[in-house]
PDB file of N, CA and C in Angstrom:
ATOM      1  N   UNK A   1      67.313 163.432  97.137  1.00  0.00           N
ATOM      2  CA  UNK A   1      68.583 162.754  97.137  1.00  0.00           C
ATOM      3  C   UNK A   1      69.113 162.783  95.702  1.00  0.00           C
ATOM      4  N   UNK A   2      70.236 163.102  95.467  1.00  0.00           N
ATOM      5  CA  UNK A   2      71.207 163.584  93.878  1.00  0.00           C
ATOM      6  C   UNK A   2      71.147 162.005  93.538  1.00  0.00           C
ATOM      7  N   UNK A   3      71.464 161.798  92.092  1.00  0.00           N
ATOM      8  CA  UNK A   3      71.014 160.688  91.484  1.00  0.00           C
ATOM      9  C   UNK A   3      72.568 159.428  91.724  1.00  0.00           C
ATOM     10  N   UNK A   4      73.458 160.633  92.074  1.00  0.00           N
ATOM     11  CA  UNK A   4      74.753 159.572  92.097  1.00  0.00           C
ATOM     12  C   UNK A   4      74.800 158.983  93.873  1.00  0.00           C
ATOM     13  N   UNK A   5      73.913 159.572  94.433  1.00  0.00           N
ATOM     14  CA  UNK A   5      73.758 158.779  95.746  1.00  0.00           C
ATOM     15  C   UNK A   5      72.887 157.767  95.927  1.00  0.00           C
ATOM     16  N   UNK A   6      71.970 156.934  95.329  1.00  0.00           N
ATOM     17  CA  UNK A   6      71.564 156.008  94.626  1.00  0.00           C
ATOM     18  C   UNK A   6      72.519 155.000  93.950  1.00  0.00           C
ATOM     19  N   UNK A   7      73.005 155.720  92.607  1.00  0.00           N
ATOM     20  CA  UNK A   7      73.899 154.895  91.858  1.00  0.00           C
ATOM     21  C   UNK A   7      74.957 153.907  93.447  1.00  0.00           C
ATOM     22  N   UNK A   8      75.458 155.250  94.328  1.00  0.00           N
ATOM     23  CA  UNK A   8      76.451 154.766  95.210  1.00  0.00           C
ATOM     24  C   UNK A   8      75.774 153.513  95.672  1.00  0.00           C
ATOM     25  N   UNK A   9      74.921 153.830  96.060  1.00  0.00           N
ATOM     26  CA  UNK A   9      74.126 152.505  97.217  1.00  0.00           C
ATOM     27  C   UNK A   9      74.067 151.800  96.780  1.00  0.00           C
ATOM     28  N   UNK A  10      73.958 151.192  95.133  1.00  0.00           N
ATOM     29  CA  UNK A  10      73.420 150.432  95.044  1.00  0.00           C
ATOM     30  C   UNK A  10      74.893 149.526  94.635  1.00  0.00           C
ATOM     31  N   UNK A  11      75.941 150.187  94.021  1.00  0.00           N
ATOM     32  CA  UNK A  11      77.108 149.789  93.799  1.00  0.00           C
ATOM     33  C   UNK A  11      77.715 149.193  95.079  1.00  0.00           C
ATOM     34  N   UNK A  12      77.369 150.204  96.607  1.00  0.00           N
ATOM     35  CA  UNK A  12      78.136 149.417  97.490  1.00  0.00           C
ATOM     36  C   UNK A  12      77.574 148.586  98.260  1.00  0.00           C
ATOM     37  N   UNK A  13      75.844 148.337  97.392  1.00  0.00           N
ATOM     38  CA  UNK A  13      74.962 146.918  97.681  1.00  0.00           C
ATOM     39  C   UNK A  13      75.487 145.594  97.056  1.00  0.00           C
ATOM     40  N   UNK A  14      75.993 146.032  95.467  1.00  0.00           N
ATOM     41  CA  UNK A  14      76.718 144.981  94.619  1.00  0.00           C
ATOM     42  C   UNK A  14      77.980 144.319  95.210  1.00  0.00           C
ATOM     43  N   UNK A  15      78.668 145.736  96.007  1.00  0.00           N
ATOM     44  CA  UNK A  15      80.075 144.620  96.211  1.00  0.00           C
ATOM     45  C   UNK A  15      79.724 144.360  97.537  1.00  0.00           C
ATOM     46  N   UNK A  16      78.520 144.731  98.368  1.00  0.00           N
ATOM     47  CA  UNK A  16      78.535 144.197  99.443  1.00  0.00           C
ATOM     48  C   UNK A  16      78.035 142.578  99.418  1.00  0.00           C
ATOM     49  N   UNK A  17      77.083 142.309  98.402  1.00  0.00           N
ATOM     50  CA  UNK A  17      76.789 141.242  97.669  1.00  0.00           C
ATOM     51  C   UNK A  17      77.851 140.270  97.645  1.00  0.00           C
ATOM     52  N   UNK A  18      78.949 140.823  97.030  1.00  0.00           N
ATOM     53  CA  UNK A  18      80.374 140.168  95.907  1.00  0.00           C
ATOM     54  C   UNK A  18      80.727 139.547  97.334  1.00  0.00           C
ATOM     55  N   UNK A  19      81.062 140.423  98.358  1.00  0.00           N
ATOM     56  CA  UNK A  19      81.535 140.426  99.421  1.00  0.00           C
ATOM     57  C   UNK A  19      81.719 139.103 100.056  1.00  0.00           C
ATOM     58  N   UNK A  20      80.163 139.079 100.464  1.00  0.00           N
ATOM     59  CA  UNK A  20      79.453 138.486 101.013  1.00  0.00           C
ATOM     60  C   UNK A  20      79.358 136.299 100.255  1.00  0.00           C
ATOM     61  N   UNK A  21      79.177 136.476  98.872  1.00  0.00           N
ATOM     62  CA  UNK A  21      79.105 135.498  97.973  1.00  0.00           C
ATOM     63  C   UNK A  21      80.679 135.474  98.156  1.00  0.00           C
ATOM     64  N   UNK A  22      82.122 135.531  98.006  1.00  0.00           N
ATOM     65  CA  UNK A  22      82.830 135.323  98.494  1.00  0.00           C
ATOM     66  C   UNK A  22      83.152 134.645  99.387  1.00  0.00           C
ATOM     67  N   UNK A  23      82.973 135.349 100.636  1.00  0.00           N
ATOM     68  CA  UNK A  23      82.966 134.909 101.918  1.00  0.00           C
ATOM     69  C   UNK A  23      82.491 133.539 101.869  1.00  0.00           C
ATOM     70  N   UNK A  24      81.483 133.041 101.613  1.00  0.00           N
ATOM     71  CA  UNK A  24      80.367 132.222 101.336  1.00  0.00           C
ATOM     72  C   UNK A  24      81.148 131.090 101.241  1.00  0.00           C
ATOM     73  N   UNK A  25      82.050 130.966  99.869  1.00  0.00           N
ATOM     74  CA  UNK A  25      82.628 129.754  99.222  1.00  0.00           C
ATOM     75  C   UNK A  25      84.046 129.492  99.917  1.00  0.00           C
ATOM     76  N   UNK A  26      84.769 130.734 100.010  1.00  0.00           N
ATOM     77  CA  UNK A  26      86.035 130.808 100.713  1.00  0.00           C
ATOM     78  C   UNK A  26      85.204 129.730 102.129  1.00  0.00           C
ATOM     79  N   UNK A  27      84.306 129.945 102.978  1.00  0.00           N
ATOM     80  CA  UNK A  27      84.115 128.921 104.005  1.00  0.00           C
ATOM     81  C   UNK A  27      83.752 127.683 103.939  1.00  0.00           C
ATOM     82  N   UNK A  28      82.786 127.579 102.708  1.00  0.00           N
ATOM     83  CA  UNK A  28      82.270 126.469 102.015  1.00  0.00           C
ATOM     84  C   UNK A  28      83.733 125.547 101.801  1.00  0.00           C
ATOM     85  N   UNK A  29      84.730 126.141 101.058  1.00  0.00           N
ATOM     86  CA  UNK A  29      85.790 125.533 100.838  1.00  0.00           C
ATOM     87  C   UNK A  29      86.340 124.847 101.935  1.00  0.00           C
ATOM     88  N   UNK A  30      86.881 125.505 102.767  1.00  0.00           N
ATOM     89  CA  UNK A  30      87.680 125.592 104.030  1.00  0.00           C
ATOM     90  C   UNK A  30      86.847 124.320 105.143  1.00  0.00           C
ATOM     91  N   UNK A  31      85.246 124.351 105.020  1.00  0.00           N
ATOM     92  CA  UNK A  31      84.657 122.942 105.646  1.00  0.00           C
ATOM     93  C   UNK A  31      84.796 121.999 104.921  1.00  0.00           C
ATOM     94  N   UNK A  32      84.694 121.801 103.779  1.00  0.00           N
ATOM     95  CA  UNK A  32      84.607 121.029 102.413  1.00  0.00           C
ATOM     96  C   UNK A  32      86.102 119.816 102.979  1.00  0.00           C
ATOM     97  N   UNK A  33      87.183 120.899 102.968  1.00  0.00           N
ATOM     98  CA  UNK A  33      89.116 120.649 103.037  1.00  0.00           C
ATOM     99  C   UNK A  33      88.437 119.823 104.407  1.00  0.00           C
ATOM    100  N   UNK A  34      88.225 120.293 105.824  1.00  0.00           N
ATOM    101  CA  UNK A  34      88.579 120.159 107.161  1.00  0.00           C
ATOM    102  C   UNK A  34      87.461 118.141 106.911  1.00  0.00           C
ATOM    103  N   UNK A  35      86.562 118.322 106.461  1.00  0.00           N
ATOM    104  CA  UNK A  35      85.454 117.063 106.230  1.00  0.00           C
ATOM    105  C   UNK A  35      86.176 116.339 105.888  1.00  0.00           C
ATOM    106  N   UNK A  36      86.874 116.580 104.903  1.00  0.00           N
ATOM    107  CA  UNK A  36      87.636 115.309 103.957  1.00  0.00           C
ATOM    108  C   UNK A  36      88.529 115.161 104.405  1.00  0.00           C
ATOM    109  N   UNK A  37      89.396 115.865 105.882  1.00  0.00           N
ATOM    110  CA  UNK A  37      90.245 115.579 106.310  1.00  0.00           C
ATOM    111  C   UNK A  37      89.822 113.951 106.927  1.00  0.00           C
ATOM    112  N   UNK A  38      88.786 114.600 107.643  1.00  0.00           N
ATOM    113  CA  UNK A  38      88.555 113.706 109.215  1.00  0.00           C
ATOM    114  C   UNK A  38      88.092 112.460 108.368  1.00  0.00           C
ATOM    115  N   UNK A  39      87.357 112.529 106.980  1.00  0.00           N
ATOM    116  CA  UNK A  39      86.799 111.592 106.461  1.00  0.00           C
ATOM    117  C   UNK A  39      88.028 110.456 105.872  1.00  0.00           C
ATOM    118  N   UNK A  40      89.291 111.157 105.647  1.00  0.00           N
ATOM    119  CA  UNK A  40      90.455 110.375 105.114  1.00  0.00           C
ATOM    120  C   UNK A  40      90.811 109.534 106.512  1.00  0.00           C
ATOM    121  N   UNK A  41      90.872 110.565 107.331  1.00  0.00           N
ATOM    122  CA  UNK A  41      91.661 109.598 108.612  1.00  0.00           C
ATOM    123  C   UNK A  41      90.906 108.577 109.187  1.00  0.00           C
ATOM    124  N   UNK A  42      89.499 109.191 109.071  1.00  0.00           N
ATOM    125  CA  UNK A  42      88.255 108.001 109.965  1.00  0.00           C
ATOM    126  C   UNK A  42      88.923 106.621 108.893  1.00  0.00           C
ATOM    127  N   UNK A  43      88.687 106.819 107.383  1.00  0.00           N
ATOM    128  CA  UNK A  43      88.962 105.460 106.709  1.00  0.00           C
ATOM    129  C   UNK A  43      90.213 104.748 106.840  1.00  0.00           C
ATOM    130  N   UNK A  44      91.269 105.199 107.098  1.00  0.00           N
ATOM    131  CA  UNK A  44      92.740 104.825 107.276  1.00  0.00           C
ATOM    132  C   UNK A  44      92.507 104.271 108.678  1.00  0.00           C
ATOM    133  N   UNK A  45      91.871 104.919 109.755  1.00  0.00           N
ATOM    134  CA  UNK A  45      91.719 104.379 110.911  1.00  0.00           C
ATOM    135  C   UNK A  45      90.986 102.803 110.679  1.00  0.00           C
ATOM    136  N   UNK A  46      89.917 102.834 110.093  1.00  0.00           N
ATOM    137  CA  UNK A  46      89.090 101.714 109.610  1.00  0.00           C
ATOM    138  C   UNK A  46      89.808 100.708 108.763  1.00  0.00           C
ATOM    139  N   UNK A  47      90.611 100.915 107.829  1.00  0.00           N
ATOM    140  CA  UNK A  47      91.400 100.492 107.013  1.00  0.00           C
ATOM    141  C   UNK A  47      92.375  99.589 107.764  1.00  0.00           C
ATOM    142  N   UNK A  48      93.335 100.278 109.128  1.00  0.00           N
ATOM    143  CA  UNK A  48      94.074  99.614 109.534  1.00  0.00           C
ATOM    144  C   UNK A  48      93.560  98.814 110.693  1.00  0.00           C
ATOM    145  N   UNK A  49      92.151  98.855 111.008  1.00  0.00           N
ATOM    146  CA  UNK A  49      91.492  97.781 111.908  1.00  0.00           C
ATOM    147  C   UNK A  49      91.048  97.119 111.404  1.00  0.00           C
ATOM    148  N   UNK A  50      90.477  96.883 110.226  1.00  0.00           N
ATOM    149  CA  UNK A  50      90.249  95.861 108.986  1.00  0.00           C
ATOM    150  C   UNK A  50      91.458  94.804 109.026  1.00  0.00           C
ATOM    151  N   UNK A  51      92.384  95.547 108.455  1.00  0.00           N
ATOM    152  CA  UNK A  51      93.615  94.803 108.257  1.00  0.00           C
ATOM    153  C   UNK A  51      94.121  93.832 109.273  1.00  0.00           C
ATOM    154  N   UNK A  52      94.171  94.212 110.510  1.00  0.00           N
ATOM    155  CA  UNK A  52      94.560  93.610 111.698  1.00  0.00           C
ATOM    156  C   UNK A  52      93.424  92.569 111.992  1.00  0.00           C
ATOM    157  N   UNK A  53      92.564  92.388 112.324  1.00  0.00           N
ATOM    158  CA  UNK A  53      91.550  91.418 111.955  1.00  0.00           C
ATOM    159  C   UNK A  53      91.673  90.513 111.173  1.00  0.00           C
ATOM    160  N   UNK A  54      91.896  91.135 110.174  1.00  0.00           N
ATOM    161  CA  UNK A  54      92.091  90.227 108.957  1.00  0.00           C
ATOM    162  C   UNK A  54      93.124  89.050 108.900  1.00  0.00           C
ATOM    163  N   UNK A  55      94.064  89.725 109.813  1.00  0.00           N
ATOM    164  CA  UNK A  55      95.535  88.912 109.786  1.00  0.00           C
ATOM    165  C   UNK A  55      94.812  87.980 111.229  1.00  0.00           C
ATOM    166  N   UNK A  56      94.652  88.655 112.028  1.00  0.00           N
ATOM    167  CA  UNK A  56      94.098  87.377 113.410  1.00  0.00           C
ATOM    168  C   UNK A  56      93.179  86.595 112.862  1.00  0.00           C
ATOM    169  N   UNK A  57      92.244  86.780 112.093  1.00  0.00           N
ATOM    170  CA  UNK A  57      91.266  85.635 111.584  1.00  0.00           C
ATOM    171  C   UNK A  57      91.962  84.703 110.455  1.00  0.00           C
ATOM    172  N   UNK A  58      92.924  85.079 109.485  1.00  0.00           N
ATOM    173  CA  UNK A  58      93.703  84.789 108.743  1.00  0.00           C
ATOM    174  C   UNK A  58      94.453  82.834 109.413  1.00  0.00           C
ATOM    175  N   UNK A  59      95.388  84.080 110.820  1.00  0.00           N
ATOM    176  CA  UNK A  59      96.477  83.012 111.758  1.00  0.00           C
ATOM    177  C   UNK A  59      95.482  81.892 112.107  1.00  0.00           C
ATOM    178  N   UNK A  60      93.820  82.749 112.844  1.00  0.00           N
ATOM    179  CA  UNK A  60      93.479  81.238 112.992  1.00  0.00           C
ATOM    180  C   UNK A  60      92.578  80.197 112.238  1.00  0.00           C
ATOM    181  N   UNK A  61      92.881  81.019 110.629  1.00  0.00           N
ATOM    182  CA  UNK A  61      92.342  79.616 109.669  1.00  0.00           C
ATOM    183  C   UNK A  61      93.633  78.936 109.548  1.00  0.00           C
ATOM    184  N   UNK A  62      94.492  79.563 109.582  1.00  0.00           N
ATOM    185  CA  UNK A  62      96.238  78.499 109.559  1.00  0.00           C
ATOM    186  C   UNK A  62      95.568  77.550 110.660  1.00  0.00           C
ATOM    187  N   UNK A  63      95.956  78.336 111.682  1.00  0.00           N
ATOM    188  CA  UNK A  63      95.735  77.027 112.404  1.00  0.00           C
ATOM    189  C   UNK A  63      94.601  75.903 112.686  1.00  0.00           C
ATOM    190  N   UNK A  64      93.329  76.198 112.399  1.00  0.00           N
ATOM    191  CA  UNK A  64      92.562  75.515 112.190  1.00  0.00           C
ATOM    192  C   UNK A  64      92.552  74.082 111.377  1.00  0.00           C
ATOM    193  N   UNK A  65      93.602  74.871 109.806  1.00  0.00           N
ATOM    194  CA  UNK A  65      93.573  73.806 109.033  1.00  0.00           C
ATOM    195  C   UNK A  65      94.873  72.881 109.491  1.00  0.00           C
ATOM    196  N   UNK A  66      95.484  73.194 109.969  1.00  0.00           N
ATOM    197  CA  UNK A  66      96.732  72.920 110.608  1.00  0.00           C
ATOM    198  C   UNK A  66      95.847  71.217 111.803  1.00  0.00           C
ATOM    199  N   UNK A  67      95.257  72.110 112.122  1.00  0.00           N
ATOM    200  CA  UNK A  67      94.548  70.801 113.078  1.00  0.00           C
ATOM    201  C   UNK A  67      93.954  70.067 112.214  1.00  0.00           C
ATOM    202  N   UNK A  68      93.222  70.267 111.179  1.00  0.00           N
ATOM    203  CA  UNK A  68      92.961  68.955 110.192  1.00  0.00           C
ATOM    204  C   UNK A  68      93.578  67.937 109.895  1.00  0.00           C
ATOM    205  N   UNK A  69      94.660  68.617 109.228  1.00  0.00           N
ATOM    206  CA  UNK A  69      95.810  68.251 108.982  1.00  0.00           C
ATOM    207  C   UNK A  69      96.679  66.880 109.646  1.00  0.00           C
ATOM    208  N   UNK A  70      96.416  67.015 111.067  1.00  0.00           N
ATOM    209  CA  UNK A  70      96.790  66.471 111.956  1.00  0.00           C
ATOM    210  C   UNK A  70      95.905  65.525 112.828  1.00  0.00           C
ATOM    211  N   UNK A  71      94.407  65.650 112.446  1.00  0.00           N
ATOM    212  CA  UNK A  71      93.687  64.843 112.935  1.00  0.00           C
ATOM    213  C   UNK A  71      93.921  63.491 112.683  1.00  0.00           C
ATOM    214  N   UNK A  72      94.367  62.749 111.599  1.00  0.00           N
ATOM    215  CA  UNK A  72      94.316  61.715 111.145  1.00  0.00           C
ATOM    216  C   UNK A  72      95.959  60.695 112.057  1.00  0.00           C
ATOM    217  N   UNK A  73      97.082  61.833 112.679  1.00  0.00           N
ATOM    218  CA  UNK A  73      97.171  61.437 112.995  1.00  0.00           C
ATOM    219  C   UNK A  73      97.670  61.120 114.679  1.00  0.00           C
ATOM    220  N   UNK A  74      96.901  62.411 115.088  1.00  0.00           N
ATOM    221  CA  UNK A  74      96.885  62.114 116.512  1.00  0.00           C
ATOM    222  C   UNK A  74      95.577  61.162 117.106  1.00  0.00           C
ATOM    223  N   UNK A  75      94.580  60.841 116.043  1.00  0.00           N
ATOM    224  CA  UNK A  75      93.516  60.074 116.518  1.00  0.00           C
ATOM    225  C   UNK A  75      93.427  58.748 115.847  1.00  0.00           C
ATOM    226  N   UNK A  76      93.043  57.645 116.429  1.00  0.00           N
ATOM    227  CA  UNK A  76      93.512  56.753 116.081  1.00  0.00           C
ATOM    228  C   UNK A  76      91.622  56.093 115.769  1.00  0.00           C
ATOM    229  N   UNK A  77      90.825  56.264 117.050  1.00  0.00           N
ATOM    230  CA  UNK A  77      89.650  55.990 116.886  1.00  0.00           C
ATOM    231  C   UNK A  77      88.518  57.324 116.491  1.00  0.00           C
ATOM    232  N   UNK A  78      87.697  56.501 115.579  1.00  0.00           N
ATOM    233  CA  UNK A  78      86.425  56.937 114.909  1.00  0.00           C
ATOM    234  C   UNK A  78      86.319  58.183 115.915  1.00  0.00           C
ATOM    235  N   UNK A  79      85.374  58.063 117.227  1.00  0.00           N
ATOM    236  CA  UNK A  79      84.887  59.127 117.841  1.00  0.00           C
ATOM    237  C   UNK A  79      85.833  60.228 118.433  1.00  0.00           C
ATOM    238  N   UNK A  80      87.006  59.833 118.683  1.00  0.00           N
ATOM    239  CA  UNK A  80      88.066  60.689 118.769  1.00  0.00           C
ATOM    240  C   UNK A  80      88.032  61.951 117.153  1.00  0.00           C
ATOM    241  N   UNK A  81      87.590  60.985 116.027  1.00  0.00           N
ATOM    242  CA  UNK A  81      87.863  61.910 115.566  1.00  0.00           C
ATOM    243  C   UNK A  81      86.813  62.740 115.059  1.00  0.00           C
ATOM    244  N   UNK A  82      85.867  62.238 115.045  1.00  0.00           N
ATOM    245  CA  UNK A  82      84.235  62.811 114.931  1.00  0.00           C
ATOM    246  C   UNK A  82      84.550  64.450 116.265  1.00  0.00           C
ATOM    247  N   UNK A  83      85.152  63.950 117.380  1.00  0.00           N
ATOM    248  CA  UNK A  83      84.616  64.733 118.393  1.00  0.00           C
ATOM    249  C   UNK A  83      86.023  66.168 117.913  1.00  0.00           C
ATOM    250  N   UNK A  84      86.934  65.664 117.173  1.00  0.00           N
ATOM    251  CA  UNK A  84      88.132  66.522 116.760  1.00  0.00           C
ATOM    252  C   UNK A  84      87.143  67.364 115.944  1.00  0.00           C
ATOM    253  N   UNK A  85      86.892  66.485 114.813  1.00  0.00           N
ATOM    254  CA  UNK A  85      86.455  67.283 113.781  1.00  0.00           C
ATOM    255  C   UNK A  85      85.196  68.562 113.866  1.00  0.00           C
ATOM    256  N   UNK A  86      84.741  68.068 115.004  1.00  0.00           N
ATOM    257  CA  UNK A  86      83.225  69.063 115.527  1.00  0.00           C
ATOM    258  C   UNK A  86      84.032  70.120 116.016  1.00  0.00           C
ATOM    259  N   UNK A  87      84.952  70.213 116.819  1.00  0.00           N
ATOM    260  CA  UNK A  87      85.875  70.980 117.377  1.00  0.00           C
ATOM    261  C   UNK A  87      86.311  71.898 116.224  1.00  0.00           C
ATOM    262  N   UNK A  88      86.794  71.596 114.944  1.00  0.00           N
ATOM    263  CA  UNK A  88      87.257  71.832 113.620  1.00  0.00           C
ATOM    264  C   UNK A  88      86.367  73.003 113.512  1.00  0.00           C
ATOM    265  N   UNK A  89      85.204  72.343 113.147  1.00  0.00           N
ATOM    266  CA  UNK A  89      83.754  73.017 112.426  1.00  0.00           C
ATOM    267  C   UNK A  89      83.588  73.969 113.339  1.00  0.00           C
ATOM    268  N   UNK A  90      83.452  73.883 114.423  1.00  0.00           N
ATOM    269  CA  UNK A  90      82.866  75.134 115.443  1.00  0.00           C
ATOM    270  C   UNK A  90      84.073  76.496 115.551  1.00  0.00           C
ATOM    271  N   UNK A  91      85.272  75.717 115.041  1.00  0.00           N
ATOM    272  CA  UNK A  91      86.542  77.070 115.039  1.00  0.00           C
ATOM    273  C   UNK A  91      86.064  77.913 113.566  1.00  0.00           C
ATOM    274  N   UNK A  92      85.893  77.178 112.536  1.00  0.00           N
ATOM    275  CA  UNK A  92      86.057  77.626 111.541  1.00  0.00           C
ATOM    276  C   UNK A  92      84.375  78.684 111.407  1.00  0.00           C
ATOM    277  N   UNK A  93      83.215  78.125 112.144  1.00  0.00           N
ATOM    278  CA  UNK A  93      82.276  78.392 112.355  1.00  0.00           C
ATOM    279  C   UNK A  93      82.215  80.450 112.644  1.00  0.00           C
ATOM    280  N   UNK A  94      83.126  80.106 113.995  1.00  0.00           N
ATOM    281  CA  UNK A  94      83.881  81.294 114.583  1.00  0.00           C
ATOM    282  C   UNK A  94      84.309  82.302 113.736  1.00  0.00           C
ATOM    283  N   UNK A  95      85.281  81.651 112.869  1.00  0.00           N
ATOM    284  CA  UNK A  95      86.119  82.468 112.128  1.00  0.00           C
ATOM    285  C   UNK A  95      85.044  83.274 111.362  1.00  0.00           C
ATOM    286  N   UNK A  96      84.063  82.039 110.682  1.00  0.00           N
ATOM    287  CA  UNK A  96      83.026  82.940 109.354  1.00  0.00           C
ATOM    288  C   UNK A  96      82.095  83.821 109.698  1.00  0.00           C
ATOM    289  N   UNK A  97      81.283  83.650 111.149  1.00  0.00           N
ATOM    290  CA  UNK A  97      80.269  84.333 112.059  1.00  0.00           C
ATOM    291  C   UNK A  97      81.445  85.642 111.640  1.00  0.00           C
ATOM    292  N   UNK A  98      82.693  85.786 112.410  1.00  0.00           N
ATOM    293  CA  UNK A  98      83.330  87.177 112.549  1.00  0.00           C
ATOM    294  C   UNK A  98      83.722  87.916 111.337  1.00  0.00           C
ATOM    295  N   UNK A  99      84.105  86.848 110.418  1.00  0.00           N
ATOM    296  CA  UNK A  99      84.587  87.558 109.297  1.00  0.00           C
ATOM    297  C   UNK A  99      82.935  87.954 108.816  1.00  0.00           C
ATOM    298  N   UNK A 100      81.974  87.485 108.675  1.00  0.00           N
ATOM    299  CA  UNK A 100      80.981  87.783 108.149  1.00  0.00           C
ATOM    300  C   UNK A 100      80.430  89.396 109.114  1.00  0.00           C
ATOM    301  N   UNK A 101      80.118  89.617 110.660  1.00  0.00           N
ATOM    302  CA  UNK A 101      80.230  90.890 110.972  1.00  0.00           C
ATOM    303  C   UNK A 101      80.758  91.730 110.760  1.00  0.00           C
ATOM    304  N   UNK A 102      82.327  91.573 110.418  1.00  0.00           N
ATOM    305  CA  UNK A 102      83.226  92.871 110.079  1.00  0.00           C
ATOM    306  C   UNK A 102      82.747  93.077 108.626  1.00  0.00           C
ATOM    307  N   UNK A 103      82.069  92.239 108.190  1.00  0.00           N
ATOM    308  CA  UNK A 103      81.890  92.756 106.257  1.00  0.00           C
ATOM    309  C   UNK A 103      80.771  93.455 106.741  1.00  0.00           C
ATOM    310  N   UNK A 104      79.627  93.013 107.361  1.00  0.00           N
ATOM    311  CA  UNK A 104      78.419  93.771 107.562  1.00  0.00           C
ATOM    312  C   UNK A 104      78.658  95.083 108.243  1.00  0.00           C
ATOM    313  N   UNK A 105      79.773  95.315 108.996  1.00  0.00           N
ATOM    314  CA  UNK A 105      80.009  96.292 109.608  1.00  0.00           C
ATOM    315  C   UNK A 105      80.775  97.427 109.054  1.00  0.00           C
ATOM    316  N   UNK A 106      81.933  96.567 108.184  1.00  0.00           N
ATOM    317  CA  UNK A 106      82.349  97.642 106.688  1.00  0.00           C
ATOM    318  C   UNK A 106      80.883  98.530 105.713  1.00  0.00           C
ATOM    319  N   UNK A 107      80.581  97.495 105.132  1.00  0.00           N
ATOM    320  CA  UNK A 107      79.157  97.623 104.672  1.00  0.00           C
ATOM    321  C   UNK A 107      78.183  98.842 105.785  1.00  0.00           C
ATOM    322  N   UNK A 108      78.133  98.632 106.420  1.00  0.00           N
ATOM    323  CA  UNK A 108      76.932  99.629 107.263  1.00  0.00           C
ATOM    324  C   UNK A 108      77.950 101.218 107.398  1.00  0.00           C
ATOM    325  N   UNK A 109      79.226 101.154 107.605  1.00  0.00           N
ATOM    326  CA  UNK A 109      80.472 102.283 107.830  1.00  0.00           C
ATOM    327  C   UNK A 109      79.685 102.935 105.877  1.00  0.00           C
ATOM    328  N   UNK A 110      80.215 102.388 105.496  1.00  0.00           N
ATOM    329  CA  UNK A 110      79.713 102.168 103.685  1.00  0.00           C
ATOM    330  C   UNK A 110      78.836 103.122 103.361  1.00  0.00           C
ATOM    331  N   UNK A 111      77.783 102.516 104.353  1.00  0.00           N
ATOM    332  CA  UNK A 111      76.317 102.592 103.738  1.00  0.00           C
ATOM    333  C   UNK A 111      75.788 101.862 102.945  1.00  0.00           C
ATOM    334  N   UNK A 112      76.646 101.111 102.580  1.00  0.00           N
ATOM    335  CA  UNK A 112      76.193  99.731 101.937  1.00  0.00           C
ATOM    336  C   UNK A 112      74.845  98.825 102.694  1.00  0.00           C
ATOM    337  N   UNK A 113      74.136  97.861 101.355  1.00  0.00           N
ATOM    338  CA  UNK A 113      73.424  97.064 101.980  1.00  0.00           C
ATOM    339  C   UNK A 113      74.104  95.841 102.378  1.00  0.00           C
ATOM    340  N   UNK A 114      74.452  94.593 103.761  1.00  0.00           N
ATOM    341  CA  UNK A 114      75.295  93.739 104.042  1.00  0.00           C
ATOM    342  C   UNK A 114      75.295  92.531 102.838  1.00  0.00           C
ATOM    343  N   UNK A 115      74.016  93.000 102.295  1.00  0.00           N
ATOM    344  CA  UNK A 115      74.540  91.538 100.863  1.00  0.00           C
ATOM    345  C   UNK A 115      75.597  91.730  99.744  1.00  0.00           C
ATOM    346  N   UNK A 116      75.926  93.476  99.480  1.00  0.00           N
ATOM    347  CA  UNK A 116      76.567  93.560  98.863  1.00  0.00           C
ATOM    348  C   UNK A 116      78.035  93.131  98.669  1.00  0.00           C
TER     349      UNK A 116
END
């Protein structure tokens, strides 16, 4: 075999190489783009169910405190208002149990640990 048919092979081993390492990143890229798509929208999706939550747990600390507020004077006797105020505690109870899952549940989306 003549010495420039060698040289050939091995040149159209190099750009088959080039080729190839090309190809490689051009796709690398192109998953890289399509990931960070879905990864932007998953968080915006998350973002705007956060938010909405936020505002319903929000309305019912208004109103919660709103009933405090008012305990003193729709109740006139002691256990009336003992039994209001337990009523109080167990809403607000509600509120913190949920707001406290959606953080643990941000957190775990995260990868976060839930104390953080």
């Amino acid at each position: 075999m003549p010495d420039w048919a060698g040289e050939g092979a091995a040149a159209a081993a190099a750009g088959g190489l080039t080729l190839a390492l090309t190809l490689a990143g051009v796709l690398s890229r192109i998953l890289y783009t399509e990931l960070r798509g879905r990864i932007e929208r998953a968080e915006q999706s998350l973002r705007r169910q956060v938010e909405a939550a936020e505002e319903a747990l929000r309305l019912r600390v208004e109103r919660a405190e709103g009933r405090i507020d008012e305990v003193h004077l729709r109740f006139a006797r002691r256990d009336d208002i003992a039994r209001e105020l337990e009523g109080i505690r167990q809403a607000f109870a509600e509120v913190f149990a949920e707001l406290r899952r959606a953080n643990e549940g941000i957190a775990a989306l995260r990868g976060e640990s839930p104390s953080s």
